[in-house]
PDB file of N, CA and C in Angstrom:
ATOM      1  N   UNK A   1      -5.099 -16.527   5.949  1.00  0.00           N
ATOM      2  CA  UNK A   1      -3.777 -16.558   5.380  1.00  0.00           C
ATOM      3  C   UNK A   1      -2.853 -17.308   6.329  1.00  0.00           C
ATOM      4  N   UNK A   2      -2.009 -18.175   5.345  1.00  0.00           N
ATOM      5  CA  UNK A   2      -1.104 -19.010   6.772  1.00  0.00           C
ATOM      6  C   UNK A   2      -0.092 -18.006   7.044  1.00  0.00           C
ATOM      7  N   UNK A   3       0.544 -18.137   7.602  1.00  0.00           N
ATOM      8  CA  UNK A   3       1.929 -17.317   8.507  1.00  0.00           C
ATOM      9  C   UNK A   3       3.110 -17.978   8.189  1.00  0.00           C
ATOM     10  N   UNK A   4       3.493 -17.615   7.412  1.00  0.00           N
ATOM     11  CA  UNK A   4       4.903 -17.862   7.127  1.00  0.00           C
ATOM     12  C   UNK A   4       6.101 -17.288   8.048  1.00  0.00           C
ATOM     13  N   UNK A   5       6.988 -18.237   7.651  1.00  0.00           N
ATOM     14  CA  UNK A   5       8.219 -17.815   8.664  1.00  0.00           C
ATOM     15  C   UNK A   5       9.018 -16.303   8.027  1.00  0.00           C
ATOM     16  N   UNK A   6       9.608 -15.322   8.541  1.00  0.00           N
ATOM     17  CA  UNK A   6      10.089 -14.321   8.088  1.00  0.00           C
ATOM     18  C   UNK A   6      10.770 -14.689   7.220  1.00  0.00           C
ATOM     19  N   UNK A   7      11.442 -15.591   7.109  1.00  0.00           N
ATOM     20  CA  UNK A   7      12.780 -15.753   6.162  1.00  0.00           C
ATOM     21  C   UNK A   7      12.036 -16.290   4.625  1.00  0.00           C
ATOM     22  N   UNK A   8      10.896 -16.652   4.420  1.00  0.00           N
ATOM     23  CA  UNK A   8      10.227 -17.041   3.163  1.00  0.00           C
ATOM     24  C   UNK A   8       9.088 -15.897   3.144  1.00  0.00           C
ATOM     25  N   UNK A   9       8.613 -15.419   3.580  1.00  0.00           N
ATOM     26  CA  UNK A   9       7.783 -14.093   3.283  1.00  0.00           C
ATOM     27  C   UNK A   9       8.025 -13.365   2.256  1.00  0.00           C
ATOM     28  N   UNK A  10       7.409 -13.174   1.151  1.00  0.00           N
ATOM     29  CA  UNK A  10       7.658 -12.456  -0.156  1.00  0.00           C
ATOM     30  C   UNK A  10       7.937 -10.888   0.084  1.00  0.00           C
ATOM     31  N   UNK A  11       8.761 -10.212  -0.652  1.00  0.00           N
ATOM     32  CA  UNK A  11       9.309  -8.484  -0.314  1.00  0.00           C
ATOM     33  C   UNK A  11       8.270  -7.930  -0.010  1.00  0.00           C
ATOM     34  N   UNK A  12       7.067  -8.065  -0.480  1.00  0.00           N
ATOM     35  CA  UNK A  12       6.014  -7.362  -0.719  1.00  0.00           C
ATOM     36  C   UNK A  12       4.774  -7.727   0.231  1.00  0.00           C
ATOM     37  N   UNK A  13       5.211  -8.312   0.818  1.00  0.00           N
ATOM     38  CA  UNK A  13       4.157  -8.830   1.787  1.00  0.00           C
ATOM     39  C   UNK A  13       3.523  -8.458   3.176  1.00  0.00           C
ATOM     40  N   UNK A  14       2.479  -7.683   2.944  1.00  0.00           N
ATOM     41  CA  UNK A  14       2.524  -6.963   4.669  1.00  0.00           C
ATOM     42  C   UNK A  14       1.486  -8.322   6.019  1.00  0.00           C
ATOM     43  N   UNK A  15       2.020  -8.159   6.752  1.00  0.00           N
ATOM     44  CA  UNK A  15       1.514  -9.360   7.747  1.00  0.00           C
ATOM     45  C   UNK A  15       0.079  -8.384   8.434  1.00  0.00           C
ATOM     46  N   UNK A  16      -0.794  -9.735   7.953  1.00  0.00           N
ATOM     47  CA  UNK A  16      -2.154  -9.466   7.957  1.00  0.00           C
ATOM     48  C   UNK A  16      -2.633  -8.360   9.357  1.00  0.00           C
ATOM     49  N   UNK A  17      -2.008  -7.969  10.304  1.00  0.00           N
ATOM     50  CA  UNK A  17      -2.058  -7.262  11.791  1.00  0.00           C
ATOM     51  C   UNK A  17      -1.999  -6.264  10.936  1.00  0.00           C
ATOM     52  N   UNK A  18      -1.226  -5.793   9.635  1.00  0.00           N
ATOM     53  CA  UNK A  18      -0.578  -4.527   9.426  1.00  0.00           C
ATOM     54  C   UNK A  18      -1.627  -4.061   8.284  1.00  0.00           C
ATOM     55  N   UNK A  19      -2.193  -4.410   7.617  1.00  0.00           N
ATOM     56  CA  UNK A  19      -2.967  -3.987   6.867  1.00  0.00           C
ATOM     57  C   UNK A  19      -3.936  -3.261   6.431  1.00  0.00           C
ATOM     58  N   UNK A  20      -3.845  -2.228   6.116  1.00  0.00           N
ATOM     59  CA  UNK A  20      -5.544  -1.470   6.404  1.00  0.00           C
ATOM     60  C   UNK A  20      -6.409  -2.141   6.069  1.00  0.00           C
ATOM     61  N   UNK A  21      -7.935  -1.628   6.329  1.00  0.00           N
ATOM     62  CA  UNK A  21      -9.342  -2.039   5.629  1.00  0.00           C
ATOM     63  C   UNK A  21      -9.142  -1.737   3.943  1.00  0.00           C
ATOM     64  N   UNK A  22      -9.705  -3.267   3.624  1.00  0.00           N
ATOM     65  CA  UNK A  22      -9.605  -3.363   2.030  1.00  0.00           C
ATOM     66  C   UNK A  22     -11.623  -3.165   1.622  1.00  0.00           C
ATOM     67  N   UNK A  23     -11.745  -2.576   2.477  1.00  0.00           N
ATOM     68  CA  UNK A  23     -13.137  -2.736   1.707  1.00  0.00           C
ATOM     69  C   UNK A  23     -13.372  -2.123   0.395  1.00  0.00           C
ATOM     70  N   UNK A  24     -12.667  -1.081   0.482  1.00  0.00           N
ATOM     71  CA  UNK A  24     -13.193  -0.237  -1.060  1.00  0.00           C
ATOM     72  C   UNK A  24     -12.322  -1.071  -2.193  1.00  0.00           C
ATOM     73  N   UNK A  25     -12.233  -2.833  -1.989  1.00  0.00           N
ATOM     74  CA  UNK A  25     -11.708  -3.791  -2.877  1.00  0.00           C
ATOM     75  C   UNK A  25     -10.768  -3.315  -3.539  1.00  0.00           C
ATOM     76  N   UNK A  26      -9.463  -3.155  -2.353  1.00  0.00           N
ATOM     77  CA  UNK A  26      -8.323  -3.042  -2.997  1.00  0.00           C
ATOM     78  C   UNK A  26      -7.835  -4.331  -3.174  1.00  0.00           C
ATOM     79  N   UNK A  27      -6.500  -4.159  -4.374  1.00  0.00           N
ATOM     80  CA  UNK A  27      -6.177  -5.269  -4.935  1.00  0.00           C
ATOM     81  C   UNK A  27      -4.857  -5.589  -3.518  1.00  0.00           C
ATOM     82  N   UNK A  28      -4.425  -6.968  -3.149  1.00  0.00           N
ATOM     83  CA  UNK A  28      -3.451  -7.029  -2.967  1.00  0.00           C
ATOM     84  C   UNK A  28      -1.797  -6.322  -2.664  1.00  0.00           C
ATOM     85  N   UNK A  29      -1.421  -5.725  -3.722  1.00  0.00           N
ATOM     86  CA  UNK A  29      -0.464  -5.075  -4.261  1.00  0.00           C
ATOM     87  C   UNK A  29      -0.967  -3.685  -3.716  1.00  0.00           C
ATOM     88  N   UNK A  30      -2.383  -3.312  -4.223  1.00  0.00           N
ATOM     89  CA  UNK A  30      -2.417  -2.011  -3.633  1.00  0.00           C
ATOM     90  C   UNK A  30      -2.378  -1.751  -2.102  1.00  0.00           C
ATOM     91  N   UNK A  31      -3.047  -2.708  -1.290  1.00  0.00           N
ATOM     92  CA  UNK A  31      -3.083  -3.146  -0.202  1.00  0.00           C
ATOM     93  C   UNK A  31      -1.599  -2.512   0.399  1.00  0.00           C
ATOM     94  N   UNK A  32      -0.781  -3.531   0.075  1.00  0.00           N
ATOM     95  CA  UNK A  32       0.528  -3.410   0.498  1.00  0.00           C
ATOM     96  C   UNK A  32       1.159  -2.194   0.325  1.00  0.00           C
ATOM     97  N   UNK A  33       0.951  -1.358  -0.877  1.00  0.00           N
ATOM     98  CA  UNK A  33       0.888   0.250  -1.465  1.00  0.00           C
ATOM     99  C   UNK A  33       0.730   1.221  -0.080  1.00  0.00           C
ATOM    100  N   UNK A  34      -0.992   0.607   0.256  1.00  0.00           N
ATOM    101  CA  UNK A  34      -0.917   1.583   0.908  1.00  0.00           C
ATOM    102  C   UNK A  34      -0.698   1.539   2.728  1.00  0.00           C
ATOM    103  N   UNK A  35      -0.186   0.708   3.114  1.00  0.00           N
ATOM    104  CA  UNK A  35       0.520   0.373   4.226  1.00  0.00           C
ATOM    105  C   UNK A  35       1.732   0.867   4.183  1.00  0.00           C
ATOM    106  N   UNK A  36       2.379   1.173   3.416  1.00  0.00           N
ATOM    107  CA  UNK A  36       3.679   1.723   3.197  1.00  0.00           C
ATOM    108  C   UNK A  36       3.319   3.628   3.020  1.00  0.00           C
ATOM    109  N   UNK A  37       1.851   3.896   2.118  1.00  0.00           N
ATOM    110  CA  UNK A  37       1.854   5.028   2.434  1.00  0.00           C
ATOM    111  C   UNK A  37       1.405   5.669   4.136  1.00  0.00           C
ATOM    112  N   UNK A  38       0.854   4.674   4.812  1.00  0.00           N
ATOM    113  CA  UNK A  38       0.719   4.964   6.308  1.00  0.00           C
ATOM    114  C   UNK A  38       1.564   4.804   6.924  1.00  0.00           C
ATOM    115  N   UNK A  39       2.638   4.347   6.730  1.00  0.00           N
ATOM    116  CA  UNK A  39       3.716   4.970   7.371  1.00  0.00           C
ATOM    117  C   UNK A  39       4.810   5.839   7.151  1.00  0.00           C
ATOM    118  N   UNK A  40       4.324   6.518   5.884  1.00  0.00           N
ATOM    119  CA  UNK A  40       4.632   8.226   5.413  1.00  0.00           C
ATOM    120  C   UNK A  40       5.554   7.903   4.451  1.00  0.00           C
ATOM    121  N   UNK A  41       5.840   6.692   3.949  1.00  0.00           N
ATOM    122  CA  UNK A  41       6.956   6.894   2.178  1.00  0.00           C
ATOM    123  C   UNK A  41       6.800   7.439   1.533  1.00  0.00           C
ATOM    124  N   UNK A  42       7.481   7.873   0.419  1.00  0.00           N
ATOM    125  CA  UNK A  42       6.777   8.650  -0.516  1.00  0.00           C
ATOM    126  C   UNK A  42       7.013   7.550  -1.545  1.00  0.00           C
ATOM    127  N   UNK A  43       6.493   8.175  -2.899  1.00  0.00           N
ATOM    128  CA  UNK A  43       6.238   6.894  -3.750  1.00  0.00           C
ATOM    129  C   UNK A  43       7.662   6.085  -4.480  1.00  0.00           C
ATOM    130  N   UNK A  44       8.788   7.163  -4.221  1.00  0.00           N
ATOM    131  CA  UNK A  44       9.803   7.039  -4.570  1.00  0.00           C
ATOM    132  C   UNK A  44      10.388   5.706  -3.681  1.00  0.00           C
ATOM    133  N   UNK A  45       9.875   5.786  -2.239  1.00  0.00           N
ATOM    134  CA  UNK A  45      10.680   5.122  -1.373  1.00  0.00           C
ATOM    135  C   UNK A  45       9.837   3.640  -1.258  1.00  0.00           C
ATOM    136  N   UNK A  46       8.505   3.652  -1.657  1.00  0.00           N
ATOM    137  CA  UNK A  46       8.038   2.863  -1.894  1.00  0.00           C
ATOM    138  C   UNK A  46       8.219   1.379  -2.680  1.00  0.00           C
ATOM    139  N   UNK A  47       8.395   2.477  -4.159  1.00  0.00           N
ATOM    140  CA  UNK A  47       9.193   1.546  -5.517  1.00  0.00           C
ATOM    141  C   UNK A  47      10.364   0.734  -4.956  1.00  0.00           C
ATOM    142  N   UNK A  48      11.166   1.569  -4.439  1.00  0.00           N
ATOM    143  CA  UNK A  48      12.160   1.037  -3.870  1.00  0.00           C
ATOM    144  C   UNK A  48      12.025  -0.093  -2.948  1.00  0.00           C
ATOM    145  N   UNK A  49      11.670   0.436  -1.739  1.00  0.00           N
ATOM    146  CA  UNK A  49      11.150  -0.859  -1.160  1.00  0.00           C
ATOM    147  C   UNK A  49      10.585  -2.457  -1.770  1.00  0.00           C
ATOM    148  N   UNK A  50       9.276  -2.093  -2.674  1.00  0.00           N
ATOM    149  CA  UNK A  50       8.843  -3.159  -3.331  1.00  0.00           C
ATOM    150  C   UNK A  50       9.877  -3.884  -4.501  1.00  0.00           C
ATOM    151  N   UNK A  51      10.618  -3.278  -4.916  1.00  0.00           N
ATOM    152  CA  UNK A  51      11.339  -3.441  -6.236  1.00  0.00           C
ATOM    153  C   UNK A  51      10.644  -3.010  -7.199  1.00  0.00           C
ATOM    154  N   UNK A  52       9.888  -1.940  -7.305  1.00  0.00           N
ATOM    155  CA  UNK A  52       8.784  -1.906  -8.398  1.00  0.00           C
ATOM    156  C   UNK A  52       9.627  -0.632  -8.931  1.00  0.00           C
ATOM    157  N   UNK A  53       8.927  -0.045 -10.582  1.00  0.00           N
ATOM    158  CA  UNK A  53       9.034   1.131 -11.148  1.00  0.00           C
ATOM    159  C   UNK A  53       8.484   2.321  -9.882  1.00  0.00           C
ATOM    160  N   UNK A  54       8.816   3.420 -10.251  1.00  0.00           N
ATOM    161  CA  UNK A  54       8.351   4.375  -9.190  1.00  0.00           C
ATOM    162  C   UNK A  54       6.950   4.731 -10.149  1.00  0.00           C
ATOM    163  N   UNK A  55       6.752   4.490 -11.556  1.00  0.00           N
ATOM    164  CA  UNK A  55       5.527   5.198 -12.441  1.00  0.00           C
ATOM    165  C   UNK A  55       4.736   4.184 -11.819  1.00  0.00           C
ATOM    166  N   UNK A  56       4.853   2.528 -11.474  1.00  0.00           N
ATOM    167  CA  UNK A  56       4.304   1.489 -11.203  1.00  0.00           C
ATOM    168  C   UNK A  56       3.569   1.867  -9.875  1.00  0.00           C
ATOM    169  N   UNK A  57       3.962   2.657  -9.034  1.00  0.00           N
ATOM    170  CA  UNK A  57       3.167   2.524  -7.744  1.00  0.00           C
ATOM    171  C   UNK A  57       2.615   3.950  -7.390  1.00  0.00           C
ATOM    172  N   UNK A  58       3.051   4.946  -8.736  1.00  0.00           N
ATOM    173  CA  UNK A  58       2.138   5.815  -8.964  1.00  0.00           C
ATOM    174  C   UNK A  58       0.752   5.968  -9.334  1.00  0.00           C
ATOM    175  N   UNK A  59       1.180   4.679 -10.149  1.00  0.00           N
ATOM    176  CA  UNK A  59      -0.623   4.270 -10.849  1.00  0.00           C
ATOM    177  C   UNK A  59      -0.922   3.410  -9.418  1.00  0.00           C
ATOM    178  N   UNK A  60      -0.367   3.029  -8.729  1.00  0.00           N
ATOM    179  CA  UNK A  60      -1.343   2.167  -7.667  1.00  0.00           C
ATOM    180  C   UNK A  60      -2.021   3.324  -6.970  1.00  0.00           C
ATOM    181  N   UNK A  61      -1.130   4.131  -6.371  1.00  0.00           N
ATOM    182  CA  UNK A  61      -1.486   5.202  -5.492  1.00  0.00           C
ATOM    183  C   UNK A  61      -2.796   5.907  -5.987  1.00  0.00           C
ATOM    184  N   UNK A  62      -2.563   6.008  -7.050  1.00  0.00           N
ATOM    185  CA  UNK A  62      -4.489   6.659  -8.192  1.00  0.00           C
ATOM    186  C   UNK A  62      -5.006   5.966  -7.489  1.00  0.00           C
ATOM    187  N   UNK A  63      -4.874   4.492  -8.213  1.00  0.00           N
ATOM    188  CA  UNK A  63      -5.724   4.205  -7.906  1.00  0.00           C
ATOM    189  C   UNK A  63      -6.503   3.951  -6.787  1.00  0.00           C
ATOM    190  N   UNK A  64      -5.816   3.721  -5.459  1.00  0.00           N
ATOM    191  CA  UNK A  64      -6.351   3.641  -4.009  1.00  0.00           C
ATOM    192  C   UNK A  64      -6.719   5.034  -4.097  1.00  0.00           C
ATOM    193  N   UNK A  65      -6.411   6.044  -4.164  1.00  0.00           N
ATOM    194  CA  UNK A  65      -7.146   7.165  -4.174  1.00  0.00           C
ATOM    195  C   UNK A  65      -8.283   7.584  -4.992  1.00  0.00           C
ATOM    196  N   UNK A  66      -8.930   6.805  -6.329  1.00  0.00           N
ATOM    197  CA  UNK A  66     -10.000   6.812  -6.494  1.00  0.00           C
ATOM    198  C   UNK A  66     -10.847   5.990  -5.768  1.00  0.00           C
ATOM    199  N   UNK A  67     -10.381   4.904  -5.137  1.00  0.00           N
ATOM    200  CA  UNK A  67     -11.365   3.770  -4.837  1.00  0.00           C
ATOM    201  C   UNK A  67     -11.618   4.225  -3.546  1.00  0.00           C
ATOM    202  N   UNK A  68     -10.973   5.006  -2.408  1.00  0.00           N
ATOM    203  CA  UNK A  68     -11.131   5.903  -1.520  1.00  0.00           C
ATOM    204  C   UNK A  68     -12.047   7.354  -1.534  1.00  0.00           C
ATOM    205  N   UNK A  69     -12.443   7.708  -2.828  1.00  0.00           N
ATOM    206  CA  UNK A  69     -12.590   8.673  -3.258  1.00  0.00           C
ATOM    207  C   UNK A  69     -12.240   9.554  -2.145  1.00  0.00           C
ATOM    208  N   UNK A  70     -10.597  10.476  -2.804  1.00  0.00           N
ATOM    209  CA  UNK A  70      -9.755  10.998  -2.286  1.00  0.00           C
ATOM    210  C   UNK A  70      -9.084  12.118  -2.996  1.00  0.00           C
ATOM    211  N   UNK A  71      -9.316  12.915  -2.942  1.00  0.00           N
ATOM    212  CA  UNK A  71      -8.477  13.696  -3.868  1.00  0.00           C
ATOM    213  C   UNK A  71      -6.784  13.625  -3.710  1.00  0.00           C
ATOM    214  N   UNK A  72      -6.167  13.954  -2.848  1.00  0.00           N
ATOM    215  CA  UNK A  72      -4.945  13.326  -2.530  1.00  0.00           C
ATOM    216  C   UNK A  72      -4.726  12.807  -1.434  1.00  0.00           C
ATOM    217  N   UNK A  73      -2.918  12.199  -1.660  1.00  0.00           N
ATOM    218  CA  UNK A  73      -2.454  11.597  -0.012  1.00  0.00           C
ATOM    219  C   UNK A  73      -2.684  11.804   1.075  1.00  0.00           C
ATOM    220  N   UNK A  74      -2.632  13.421   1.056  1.00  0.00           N
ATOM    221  CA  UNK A  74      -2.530  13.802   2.451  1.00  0.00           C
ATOM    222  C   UNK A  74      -4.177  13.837   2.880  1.00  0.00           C
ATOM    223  N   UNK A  75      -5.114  13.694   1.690  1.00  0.00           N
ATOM    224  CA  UNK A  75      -6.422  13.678   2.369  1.00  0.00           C
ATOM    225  C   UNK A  75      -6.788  12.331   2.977  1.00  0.00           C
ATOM    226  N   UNK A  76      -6.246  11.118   2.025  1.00  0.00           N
ATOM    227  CA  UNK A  76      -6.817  10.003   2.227  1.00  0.00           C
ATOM    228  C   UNK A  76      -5.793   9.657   3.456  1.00  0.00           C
ATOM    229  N   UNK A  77      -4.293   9.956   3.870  1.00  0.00           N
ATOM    230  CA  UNK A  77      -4.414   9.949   5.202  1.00  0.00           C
ATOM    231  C   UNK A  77      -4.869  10.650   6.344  1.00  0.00           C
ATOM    232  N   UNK A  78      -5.571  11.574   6.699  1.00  0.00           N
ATOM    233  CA  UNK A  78      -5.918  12.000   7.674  1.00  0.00           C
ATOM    234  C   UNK A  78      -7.128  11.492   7.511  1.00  0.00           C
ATOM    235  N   UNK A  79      -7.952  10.928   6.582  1.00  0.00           N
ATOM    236  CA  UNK A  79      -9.153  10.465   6.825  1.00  0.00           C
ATOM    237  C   UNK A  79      -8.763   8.695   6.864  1.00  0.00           C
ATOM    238  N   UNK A  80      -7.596   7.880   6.709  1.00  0.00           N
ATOM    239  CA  UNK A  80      -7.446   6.946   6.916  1.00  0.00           C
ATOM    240  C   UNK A  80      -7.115   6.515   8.550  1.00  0.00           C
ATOM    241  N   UNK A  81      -6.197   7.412   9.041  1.00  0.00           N
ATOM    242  CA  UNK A  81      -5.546   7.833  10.628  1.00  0.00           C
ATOM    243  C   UNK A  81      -6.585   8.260  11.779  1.00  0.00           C
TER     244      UNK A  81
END
């Protein structure tokens, strides 16, 4: 990925250092989802952040938590941490 300058970096964009492991082929978007849940948002503060619906990054959050197979947040972070 090239490196863009801060000032053109898309809202949503986490810089590749910051990213968790995408192996369980997360999408992009979820990617970025869940970098924001490692550093403890909740989904409310999330939406916000991204500009997204808050139902919008509810369904992301599923879904990284099925593809984690996770029953919830607080599991898939202490086993992400």
């Amino acid at each position: 990925m090239v490196s863009l300058p801060t000032s053109t970096r898309l809202r949503n964009e986490v810089p590749a250092g910051d990213r968790p492991d995408a192996s369980p082929g997360l999408t992009p978007a979820e990617q970025t989802v869940l970098g924001l849940l490692l550093s403890g948002l909740a989904n409310k503060e999330i939406a916000a952040a991204l500009g997204k619906a808050e139902p919008t990054v509810k369904h992301q959050v599923s879904s990284i938590l099925r593809k984690y197979h996770q029953p919830s947040r607080t599991r898939l972070l202490a086993v992400l941490r």
